[in-house]
Protein backbone atom coordinates (compact mmCIF):
# COMPACT_ATOMS: atom_id res chain seq x y z
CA UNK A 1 -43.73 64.56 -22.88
CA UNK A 2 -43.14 61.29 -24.52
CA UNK A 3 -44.70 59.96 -27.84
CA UNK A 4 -45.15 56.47 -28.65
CA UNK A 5 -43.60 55.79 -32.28
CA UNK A 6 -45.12 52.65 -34.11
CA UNK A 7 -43.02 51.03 -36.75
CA UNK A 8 -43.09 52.66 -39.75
CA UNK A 9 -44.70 49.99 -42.89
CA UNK A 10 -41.27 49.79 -44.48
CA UNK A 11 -39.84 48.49 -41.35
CA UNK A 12 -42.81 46.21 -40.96
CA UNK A 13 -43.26 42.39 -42.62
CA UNK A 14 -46.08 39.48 -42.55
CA UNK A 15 -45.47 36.48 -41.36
CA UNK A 16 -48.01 33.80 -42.88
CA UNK A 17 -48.44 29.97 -40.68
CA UNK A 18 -49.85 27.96 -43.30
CA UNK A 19 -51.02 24.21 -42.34
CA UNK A 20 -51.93 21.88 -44.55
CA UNK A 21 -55.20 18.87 -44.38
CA UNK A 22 -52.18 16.42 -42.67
CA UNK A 23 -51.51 18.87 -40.25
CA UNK A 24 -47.81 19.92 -41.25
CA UNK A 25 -46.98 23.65 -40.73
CA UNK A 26 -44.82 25.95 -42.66
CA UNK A 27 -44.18 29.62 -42.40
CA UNK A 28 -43.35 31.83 -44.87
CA UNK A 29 -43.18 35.53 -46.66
CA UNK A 30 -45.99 35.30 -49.18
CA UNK A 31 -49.64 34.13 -48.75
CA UNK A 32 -50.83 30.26 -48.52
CA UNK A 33 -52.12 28.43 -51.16
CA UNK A 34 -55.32 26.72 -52.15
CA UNK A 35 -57.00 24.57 -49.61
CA UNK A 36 -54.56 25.22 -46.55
CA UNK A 37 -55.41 27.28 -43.30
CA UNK A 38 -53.92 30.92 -43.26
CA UNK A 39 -53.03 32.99 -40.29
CA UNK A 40 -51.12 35.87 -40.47
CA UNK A 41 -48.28 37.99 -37.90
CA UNK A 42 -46.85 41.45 -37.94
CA UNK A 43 -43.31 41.66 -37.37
CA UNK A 44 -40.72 44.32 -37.23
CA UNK A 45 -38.16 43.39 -39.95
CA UNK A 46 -34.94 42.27 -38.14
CA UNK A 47 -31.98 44.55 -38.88
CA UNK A 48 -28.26 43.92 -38.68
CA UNK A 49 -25.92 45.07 -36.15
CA UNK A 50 -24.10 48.41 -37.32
CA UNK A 51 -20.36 47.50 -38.43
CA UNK A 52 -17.80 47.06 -35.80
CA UNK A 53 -15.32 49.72 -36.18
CA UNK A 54 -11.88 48.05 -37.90
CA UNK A 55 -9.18 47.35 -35.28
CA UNK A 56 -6.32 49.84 -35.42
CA UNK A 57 -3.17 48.30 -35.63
CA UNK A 58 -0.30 49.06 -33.41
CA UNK A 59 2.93 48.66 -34.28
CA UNK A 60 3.94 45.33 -32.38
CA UNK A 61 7.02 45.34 -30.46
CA UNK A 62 9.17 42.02 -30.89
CA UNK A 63 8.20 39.41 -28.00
CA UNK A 64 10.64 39.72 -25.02
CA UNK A 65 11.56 36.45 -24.23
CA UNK A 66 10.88 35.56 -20.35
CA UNK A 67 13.44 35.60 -18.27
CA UNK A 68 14.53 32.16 -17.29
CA UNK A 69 13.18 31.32 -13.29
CA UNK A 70 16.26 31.09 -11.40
CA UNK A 71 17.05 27.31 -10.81
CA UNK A 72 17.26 26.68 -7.05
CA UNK A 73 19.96 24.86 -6.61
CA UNK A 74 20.29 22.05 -4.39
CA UNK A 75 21.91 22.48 -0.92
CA UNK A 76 22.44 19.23 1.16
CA UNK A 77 21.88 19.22 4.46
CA UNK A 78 24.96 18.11 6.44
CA UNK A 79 25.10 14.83 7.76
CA UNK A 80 24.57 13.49 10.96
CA UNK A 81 28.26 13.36 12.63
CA UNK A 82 30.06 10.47 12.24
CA UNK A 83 33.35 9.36 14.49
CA UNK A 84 36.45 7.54 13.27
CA UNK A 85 37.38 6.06 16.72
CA UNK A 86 40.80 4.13 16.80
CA UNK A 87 41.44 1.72 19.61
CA UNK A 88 45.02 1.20 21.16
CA UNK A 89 45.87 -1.54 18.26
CA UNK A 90 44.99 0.73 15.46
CA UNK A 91 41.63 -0.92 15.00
CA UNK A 92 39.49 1.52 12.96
CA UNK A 93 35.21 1.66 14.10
CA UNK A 94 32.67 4.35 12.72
CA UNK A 95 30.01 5.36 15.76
CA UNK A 96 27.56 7.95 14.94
CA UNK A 97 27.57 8.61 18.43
CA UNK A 98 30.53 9.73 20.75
CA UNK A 99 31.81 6.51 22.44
CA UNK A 100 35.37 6.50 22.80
CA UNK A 101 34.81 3.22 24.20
CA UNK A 102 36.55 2.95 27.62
CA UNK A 103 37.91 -0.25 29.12
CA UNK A 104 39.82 -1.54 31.14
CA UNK A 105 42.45 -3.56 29.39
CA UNK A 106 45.06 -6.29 31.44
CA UNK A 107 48.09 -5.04 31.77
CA UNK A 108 49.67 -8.35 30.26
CA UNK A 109 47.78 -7.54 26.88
CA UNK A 110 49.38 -4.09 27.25
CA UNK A 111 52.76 -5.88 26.98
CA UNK A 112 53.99 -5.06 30.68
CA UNK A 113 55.04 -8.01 32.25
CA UNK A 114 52.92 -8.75 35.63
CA UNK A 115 55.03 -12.02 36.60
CA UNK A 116 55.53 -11.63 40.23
CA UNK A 117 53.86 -8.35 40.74
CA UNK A 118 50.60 -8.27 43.00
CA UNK A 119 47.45 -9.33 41.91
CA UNK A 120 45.61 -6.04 41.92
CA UNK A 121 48.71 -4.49 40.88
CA UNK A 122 48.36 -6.37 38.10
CA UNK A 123 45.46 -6.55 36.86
CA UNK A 124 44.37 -3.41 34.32
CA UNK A 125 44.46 -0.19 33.17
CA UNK A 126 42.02 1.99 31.73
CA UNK A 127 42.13 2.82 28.32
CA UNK A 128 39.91 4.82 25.52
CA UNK A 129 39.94 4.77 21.80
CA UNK A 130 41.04 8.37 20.01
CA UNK A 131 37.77 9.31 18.12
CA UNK A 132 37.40 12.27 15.57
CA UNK A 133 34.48 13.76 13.67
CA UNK A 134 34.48 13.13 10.34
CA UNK A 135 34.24 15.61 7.98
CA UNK A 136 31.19 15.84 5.77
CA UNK A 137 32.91 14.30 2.68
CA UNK A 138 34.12 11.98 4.65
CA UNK A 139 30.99 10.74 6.22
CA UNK A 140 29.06 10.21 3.28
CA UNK A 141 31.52 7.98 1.89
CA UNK A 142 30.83 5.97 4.94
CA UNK A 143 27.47 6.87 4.90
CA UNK A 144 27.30 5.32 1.64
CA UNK A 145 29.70 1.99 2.87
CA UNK A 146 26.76 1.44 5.30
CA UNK A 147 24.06 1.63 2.93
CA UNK A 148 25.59 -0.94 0.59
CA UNK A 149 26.40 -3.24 3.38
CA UNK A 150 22.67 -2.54 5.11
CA UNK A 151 20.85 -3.84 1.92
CA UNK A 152 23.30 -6.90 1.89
CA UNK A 153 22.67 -7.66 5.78
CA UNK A 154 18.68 -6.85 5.07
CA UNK A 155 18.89 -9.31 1.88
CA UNK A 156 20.32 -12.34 3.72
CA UNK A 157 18.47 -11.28 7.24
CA UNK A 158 16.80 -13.89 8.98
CA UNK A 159 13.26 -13.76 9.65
CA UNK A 160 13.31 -11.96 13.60
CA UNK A 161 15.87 -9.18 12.39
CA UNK A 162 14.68 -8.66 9.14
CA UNK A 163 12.39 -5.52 10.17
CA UNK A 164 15.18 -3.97 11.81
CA UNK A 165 17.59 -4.58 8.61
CA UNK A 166 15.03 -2.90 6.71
CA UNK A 167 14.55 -0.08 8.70
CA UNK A 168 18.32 0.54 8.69
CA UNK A 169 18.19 0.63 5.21
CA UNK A 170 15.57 2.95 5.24
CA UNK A 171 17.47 5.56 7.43
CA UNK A 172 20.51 5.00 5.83
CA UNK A 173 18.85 6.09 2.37
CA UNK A 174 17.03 8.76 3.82
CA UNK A 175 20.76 10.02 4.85
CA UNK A 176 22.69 9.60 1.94
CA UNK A 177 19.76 11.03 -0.28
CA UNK A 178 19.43 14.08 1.74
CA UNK A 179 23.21 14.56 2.51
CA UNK A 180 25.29 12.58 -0.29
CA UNK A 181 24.21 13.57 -3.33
């Protein structure tokens, strides 16, 4: 069985709302004076919060500094493939594609002399340019020959190619950004 325990008087205090004849109100610990309306509350008397218990110190250890986060280092991705094709005269092209260029050449430019000989004897012979890979070294340096050329050709460009030139510059940074650095 329960029992209901009222506040003891020590614990208990009077609130008095006093209001004066201009209607201002005020309240306050001790009884109103002369000529202003009185009312009166009970309250309990508010009471601190126990203590909070002191923090116990530990013993700190020193800060560990964080490791540093690995740097990821950056890894190019190859180029496309690039060919150094030479042609029979030691002219030197770059093709990003295969083309070893095939032709037939007159025999006359070959340096065999055709005076005399029969006309379809004489007139050509088949001939294809020697074209390598380049390494990846190697192509960026061209890679970046192209690139410096392609914003000169899209700088001086005429109106109807000038899309084109700067698309080609576009690619060709794309490469050498990705590849060449």
């Amino acid at each position: 069985m329960l029992i209901a325990v009222g506040p003891s008087a020590a614990e208990e205090i009077t609130v008095y709302r006093c209001q004066d004849d201009k209607g201002r109100v005020t309240l306050q610990d001790e009884p109103c004076p002369a000529g202003q309306t009185e009312s009166t509350r009970s309250m309990v008397r508010p009471q601190d919060p126990p203590p909070r218990p002191a923090p116990t110190t530990v013993a700190a250890e020193p800060p560990v500094a964080p490791e540093p986060a690995p740097q990821a280092e950056w890894t190019p991705y190859p180029p496309p493939p690039l060919f150094q094709c030479t042609d029979y005269d030691g002219e030197v092209r770059y093709s990003e594609d295969y083309d070893p260029n095939t032709r037939c050449v007159p025999l006359s430019v070959l340096g065999y002399d055709v005076r005399g000989a029969p006309q379809a004897a004489a007139s050509c012979r088949w001939v294809q340019e020697s074209c390598l890979r380049l390494d990846d070294a190697s192509a960026c340096e061209q890679f970046i020959a192209r690139l410096k050329q392609a914003r000169s050709d899209a700088l001086h460009a005429f109106s109807d190619t000038a899309a084109y030139r700067k698309s080609e510059v576009q690619r060709l940074e794309r490469i050498v950004n990705d590849s060449c650095r």
